[in-house]
C-alpha atoms as a PDB file:
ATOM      1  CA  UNK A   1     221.685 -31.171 -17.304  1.00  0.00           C
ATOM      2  CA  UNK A   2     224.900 -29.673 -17.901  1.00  0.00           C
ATOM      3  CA  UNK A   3     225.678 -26.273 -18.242  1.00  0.00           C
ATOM      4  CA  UNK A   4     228.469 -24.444 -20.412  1.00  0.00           C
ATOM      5  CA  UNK A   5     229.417 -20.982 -19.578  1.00  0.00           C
ATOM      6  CA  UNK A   6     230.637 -18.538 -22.122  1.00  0.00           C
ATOM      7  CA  UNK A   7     233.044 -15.827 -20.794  1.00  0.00           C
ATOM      8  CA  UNK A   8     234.247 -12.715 -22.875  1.00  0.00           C
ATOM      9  CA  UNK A   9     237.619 -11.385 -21.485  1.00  0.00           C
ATOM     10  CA  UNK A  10     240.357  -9.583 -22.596  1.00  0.00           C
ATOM     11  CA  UNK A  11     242.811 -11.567 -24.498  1.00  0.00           C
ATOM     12  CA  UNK A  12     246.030 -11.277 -27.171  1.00  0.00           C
ATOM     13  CA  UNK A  13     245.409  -7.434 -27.419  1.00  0.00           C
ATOM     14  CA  UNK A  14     241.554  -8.089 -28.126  1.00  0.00           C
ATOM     15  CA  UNK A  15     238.859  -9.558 -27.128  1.00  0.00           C
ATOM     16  CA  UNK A  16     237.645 -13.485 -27.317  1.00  0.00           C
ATOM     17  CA  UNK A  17     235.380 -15.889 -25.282  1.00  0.00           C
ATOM     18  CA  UNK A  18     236.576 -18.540 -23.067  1.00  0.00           C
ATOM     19  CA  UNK A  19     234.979 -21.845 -22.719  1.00  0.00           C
ATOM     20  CA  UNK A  20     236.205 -24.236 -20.236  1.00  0.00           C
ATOM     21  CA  UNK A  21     240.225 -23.449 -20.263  1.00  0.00           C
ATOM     22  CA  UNK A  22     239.745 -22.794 -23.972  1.00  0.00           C
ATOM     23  CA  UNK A  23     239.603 -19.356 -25.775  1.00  0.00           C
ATOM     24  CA  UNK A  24     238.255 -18.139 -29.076  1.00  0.00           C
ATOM     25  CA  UNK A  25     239.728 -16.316 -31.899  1.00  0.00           C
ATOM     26  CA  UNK A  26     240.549 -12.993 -31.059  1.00  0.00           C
ATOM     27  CA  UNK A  27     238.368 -10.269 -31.555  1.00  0.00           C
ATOM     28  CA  UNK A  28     238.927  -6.361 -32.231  1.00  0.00           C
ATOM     29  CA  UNK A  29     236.213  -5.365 -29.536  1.00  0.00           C
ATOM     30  CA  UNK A  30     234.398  -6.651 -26.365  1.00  0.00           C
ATOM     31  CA  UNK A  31     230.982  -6.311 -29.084  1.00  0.00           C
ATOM     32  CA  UNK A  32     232.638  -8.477 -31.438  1.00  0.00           C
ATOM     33  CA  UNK A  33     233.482 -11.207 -28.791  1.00  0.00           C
ATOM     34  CA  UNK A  34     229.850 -11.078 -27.340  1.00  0.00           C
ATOM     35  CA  UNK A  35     227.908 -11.706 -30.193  1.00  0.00           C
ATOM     36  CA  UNK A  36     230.118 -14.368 -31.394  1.00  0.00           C
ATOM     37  CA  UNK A  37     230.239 -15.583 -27.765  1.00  0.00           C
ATOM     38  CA  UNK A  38     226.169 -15.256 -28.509  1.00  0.00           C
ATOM     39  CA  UNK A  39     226.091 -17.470 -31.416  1.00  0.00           C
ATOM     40  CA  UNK A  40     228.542 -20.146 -29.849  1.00  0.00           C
ATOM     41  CA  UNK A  41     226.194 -20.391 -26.910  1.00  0.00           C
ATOM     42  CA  UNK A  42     222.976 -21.034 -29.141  1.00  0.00           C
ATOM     43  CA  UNK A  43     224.343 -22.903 -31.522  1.00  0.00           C
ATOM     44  CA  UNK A  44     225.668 -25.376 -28.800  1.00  0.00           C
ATOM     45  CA  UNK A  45     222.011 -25.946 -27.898  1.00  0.00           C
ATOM     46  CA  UNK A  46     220.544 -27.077 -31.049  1.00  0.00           C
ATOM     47  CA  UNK A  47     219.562 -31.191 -31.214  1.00  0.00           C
ATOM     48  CA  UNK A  48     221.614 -33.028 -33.423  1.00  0.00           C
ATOM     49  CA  UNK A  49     221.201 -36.390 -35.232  1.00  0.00           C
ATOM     50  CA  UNK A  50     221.445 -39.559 -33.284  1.00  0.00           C
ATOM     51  CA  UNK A  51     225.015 -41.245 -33.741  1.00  0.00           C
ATOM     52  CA  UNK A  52     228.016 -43.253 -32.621  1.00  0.00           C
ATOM     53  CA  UNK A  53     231.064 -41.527 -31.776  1.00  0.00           C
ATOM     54  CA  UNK A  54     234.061 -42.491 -30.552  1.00  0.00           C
ATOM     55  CA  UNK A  55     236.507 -41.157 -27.621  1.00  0.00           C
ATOM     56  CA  UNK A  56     239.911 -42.206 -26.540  1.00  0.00           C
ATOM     57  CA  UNK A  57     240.201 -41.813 -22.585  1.00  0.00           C
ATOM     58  CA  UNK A  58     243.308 -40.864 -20.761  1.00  0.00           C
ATOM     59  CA  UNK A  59     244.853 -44.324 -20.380  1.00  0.00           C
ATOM     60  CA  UNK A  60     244.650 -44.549 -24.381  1.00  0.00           C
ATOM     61  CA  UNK A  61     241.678 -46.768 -24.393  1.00  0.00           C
ATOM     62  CA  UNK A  62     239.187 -45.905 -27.381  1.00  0.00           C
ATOM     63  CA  UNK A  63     234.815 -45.741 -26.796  1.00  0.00           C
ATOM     64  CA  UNK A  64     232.278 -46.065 -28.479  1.00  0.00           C
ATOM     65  CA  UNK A  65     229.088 -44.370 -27.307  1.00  0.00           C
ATOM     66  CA  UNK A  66     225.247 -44.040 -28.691  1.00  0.00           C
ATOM     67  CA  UNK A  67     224.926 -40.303 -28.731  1.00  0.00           C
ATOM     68  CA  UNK A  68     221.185 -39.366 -28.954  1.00  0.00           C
ATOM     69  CA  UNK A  69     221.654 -35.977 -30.157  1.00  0.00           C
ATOM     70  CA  UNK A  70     218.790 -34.788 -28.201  1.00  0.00           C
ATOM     71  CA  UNK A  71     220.736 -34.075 -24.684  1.00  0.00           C
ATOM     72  CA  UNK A  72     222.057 -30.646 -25.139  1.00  0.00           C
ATOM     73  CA  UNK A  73     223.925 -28.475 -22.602  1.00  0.00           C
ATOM     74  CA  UNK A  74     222.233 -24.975 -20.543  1.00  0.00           C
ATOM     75  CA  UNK A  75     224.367 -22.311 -21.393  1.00  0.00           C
ATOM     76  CA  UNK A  76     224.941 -18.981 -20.397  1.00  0.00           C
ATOM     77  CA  UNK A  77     226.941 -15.814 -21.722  1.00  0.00           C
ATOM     78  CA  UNK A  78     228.672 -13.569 -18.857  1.00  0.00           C
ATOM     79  CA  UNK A  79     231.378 -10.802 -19.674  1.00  0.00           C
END
């Protein structure tokens, strides 16, 4: 199972999460950040609806690919 880390740092004179070399909106406080952080986390857990989706690759080849809905990430909050 995979697992998705939330991180709240300081960022563009506020605060924001940062997911895998990607941040968040920036928040006024570090108690902003977390609870949206919070939400992001649990939301990202919730089963979906089976469906097809599709993906280009880096070589500019496009997918297709069942997606079950049902396989959803661990995560974690730190920060």
């Amino acid at each position: 199972m995979t697992k998705i880390v939330y991180e709240v740092v300081e960022h563009d004179g506020g605060w924001a999460y940062h997911v895998e070399g990607v941040f968040s909106e920036t928040f006024p406080s570090h108690d902003a950040a977390r609870k949206a952080a919070d939400r992001a986390a649990r939301e990202q857990t919730i089963p979906g609806d089976p469906s097809v989706i599709s993906w280009e690759d880096k070589g500019g080849h496009w997918h297709d690919e069942a997606e079950p809905g049902n396989d959803r990430p661990e995560t974690d909050v730190e920060g």
